[in-house]
PDB file of N, CA and C in Angstrom:
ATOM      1  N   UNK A   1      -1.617 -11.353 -27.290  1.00  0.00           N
ATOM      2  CA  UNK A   1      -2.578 -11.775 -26.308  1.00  0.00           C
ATOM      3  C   UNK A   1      -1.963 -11.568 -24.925  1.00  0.00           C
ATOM      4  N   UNK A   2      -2.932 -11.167 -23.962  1.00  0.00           N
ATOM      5  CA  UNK A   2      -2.421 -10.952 -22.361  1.00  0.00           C
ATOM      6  C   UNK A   2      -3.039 -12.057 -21.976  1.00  0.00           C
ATOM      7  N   UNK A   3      -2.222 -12.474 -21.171  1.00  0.00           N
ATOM      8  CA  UNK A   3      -3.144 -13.889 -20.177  1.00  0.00           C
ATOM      9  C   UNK A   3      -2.953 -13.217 -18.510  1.00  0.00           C
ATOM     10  N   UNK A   4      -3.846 -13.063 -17.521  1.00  0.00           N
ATOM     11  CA  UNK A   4      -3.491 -12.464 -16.005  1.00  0.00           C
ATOM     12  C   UNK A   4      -3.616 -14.017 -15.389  1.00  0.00           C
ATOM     13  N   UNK A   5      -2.864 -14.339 -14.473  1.00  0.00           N
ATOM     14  CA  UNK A   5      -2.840 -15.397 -13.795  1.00  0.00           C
ATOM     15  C   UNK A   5      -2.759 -14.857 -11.982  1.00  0.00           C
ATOM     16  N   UNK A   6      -3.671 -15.455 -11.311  1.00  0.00           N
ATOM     17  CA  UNK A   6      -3.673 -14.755 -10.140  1.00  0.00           C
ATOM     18  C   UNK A   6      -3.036 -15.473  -9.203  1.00  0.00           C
ATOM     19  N   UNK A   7      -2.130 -15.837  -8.487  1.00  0.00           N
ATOM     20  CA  UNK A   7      -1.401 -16.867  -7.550  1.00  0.00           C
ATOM     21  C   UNK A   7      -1.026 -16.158  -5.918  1.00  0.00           C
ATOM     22  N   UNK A   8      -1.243 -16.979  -5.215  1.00  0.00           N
ATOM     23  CA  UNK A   8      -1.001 -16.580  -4.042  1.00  0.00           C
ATOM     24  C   UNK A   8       0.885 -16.296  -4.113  1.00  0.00           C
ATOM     25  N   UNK A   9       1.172 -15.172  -2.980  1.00  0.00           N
ATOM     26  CA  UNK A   9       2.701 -15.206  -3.165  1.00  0.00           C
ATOM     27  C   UNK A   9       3.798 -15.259  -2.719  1.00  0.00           C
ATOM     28  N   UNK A  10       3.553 -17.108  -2.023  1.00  0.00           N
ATOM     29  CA  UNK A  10       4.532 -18.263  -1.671  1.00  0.00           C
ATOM     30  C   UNK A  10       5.334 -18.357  -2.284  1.00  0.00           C
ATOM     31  N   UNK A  11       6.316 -18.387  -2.450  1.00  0.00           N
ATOM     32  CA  UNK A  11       7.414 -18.915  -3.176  1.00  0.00           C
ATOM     33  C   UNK A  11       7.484 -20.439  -4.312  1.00  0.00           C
ATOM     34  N   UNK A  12       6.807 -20.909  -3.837  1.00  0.00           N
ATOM     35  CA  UNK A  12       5.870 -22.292  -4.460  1.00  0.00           C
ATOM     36  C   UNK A  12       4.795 -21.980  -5.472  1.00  0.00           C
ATOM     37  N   UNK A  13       3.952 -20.473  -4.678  1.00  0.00           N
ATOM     38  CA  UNK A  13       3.497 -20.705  -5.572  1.00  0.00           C
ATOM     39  C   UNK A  13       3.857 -20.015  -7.079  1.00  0.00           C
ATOM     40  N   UNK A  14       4.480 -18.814  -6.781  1.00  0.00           N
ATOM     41  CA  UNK A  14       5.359 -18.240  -7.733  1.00  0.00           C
ATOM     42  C   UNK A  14       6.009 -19.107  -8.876  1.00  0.00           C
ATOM     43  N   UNK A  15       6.464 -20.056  -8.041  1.00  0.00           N
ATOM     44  CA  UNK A  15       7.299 -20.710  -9.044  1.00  0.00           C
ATOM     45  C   UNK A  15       6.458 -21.779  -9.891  1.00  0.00           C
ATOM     46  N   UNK A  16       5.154 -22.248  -9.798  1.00  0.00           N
ATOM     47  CA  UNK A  16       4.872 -23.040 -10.097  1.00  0.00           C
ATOM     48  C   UNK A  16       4.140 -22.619 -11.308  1.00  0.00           C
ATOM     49  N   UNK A  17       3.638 -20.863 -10.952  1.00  0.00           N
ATOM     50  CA  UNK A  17       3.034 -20.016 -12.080  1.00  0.00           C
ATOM     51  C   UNK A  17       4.529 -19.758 -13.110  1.00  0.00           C
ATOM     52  N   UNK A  18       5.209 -19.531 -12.690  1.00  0.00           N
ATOM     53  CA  UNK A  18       6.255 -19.799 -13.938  1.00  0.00           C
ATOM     54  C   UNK A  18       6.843 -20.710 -14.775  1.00  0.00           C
ATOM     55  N   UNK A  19       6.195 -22.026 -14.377  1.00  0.00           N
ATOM     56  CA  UNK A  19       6.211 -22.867 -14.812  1.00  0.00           C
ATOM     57  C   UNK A  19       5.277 -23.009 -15.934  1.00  0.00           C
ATOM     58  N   UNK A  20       4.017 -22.786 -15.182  1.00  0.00           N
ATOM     59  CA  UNK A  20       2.715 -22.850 -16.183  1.00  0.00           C
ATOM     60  C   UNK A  20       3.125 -21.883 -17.287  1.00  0.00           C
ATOM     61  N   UNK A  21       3.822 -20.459 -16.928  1.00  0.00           N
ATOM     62  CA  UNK A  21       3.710 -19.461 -18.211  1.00  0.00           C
ATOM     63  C   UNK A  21       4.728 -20.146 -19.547  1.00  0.00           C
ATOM     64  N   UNK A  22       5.264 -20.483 -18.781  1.00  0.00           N
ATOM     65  CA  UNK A  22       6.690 -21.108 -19.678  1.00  0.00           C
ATOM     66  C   UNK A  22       6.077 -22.201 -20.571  1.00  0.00           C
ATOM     67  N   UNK A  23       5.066 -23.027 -20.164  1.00  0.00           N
ATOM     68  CA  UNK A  23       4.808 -23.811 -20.906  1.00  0.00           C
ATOM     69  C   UNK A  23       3.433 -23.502 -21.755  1.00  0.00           C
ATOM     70  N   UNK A  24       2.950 -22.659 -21.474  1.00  0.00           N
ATOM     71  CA  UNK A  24       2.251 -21.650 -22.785  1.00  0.00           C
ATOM     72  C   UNK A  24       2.972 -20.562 -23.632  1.00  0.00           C
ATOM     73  N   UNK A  25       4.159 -20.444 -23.303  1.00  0.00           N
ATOM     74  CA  UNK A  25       4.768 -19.637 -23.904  1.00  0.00           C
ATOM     75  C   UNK A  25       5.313 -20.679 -24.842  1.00  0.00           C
ATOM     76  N   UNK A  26       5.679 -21.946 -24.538  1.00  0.00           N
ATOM     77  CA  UNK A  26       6.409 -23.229 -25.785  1.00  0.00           C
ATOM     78  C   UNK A  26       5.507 -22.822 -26.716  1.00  0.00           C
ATOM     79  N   UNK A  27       4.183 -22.866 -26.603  1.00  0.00           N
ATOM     80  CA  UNK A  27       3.147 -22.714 -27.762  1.00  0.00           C
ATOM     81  C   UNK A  27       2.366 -21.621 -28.402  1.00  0.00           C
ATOM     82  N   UNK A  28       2.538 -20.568 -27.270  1.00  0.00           N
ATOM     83  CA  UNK A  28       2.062 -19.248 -27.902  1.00  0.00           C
ATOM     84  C   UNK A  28       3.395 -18.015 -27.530  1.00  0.00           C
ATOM     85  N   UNK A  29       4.221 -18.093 -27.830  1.00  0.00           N
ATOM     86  CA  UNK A  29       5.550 -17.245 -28.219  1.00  0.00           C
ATOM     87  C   UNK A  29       5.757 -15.860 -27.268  1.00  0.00           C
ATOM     88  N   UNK A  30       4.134 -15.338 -28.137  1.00  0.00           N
ATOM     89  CA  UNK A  30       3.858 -13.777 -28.354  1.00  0.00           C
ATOM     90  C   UNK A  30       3.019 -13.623 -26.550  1.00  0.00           C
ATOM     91  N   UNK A  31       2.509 -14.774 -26.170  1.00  0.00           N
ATOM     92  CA  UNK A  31       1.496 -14.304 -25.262  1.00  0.00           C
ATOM     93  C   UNK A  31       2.517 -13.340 -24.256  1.00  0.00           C
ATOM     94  N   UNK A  32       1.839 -12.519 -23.590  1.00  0.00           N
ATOM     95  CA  UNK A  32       1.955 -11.748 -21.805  1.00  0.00           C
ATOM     96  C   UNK A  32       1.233 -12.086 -21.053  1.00  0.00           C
ATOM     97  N   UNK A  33       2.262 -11.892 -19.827  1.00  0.00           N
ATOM     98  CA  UNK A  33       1.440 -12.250 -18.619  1.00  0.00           C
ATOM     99  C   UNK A  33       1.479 -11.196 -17.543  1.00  0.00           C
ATOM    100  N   UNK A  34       0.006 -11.169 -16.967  1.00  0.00           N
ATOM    101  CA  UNK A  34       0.263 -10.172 -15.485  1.00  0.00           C
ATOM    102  C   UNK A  34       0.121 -11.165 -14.630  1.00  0.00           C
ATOM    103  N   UNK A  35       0.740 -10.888 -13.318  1.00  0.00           N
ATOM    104  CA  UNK A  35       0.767 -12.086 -12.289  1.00  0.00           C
ATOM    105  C   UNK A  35       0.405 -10.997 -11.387  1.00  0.00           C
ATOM    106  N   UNK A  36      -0.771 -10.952 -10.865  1.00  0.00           N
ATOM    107  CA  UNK A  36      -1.902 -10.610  -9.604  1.00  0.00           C
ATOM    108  C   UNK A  36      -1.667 -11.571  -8.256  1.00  0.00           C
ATOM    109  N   UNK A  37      -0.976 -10.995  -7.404  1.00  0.00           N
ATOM    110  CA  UNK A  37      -0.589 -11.676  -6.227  1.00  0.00           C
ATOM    111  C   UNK A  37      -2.028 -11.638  -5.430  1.00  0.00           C
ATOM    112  N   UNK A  38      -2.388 -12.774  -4.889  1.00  0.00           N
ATOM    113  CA  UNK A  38      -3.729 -12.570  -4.268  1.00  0.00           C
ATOM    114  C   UNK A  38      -3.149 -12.883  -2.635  1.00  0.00           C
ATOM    115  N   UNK A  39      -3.518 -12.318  -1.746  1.00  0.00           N
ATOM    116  CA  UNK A  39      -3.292 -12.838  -0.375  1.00  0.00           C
ATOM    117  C   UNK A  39      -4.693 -12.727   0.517  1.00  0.00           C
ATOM    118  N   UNK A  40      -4.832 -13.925   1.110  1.00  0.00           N
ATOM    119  CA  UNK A  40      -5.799 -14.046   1.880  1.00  0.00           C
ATOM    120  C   UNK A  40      -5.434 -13.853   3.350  1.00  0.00           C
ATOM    121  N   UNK A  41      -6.319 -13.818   4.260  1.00  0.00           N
ATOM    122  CA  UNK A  41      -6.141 -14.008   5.784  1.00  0.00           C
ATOM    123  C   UNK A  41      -5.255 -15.157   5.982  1.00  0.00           C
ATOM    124  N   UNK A  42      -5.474 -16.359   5.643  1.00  0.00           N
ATOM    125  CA  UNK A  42      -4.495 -17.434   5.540  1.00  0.00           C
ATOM    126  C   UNK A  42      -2.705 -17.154   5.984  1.00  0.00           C
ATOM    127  N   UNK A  43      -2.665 -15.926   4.779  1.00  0.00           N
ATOM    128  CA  UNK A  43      -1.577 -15.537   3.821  1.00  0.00           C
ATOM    129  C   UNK A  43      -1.121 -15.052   5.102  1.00  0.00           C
ATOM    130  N   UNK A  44      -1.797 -14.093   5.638  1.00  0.00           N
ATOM    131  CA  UNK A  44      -1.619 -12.662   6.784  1.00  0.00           C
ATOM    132  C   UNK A  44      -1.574 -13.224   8.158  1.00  0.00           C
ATOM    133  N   UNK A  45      -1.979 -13.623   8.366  1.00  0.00           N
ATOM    134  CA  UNK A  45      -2.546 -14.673  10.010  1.00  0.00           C
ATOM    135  C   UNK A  45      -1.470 -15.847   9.825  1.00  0.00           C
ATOM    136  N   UNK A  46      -0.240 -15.659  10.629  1.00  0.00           N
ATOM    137  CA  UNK A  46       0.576 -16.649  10.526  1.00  0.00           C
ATOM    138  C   UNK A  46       1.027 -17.429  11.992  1.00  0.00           C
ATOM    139  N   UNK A  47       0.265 -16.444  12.477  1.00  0.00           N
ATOM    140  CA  UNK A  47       0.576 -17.047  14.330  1.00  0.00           C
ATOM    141  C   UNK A  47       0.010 -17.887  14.627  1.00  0.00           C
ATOM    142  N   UNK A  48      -1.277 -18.257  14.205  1.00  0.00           N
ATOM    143  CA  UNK A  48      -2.098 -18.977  14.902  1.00  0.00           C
ATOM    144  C   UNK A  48      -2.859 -20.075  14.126  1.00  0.00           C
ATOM    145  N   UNK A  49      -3.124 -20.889  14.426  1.00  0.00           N
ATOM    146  CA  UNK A  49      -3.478 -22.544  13.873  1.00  0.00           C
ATOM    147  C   UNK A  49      -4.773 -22.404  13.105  1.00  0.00           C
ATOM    148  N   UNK A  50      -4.900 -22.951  11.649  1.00  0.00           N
ATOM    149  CA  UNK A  50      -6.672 -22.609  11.136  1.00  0.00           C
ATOM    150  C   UNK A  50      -7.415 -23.015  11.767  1.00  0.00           C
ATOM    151  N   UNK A  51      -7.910 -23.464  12.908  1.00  0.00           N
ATOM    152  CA  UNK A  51      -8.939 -24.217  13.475  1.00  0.00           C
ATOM    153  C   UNK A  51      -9.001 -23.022  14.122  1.00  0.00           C
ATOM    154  N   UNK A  52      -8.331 -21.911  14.520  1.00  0.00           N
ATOM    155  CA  UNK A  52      -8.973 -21.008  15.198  1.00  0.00           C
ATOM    156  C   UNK A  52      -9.050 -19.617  14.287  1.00  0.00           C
ATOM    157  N   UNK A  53      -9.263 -20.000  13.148  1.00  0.00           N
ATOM    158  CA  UNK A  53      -9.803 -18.747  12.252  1.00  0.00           C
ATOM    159  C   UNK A  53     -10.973 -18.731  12.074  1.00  0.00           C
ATOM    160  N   UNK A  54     -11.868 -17.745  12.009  1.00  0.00           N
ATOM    161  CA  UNK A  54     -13.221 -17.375  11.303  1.00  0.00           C
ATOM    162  C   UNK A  54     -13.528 -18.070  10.449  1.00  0.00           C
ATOM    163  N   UNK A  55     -14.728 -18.497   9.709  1.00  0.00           N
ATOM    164  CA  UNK A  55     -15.596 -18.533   8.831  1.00  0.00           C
ATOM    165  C   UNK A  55     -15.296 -17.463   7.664  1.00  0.00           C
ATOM    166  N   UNK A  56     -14.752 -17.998   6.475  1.00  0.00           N
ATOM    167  CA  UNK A  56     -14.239 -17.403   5.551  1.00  0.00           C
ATOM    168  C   UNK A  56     -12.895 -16.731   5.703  1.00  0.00           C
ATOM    169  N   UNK A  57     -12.453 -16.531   6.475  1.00  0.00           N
ATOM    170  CA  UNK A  57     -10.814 -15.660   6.457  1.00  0.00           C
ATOM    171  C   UNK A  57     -10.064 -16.394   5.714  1.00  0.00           C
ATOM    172  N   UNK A  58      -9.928 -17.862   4.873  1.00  0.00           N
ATOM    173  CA  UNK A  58      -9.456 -18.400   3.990  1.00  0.00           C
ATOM    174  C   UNK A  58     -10.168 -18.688   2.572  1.00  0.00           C
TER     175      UNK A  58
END
């Protein structure tokens, strides 16, 4: 079985998806995983405060 898990790619959050795999892996051995880094405007836009982002850019 493949499982894709999509996580933003913070360092936090990285690690927290390896956490989760690890503990489906205690119970399913055999599973794989793809890890799909998702980045938003959030992610990209680091200068400036969310109150001055657009409507949807997060």
């Amino acid at each position: 079985m493949r499982i894709r898990i999509a996580t933003r790619g913070s360092r936090l959050s990285l690690i927290q998806t390896e956490i989760v795999m690890n503990m489906i892996r205690r119970v399913e051995p055999e599973v794989q995983f793809d890890i799909i880094v998702v980045r938003t405007t959030g992610d990209v836009i680091q200068d400036k405060h969310y109150t001055h982002w657009r409507k949807g850019d997060f």
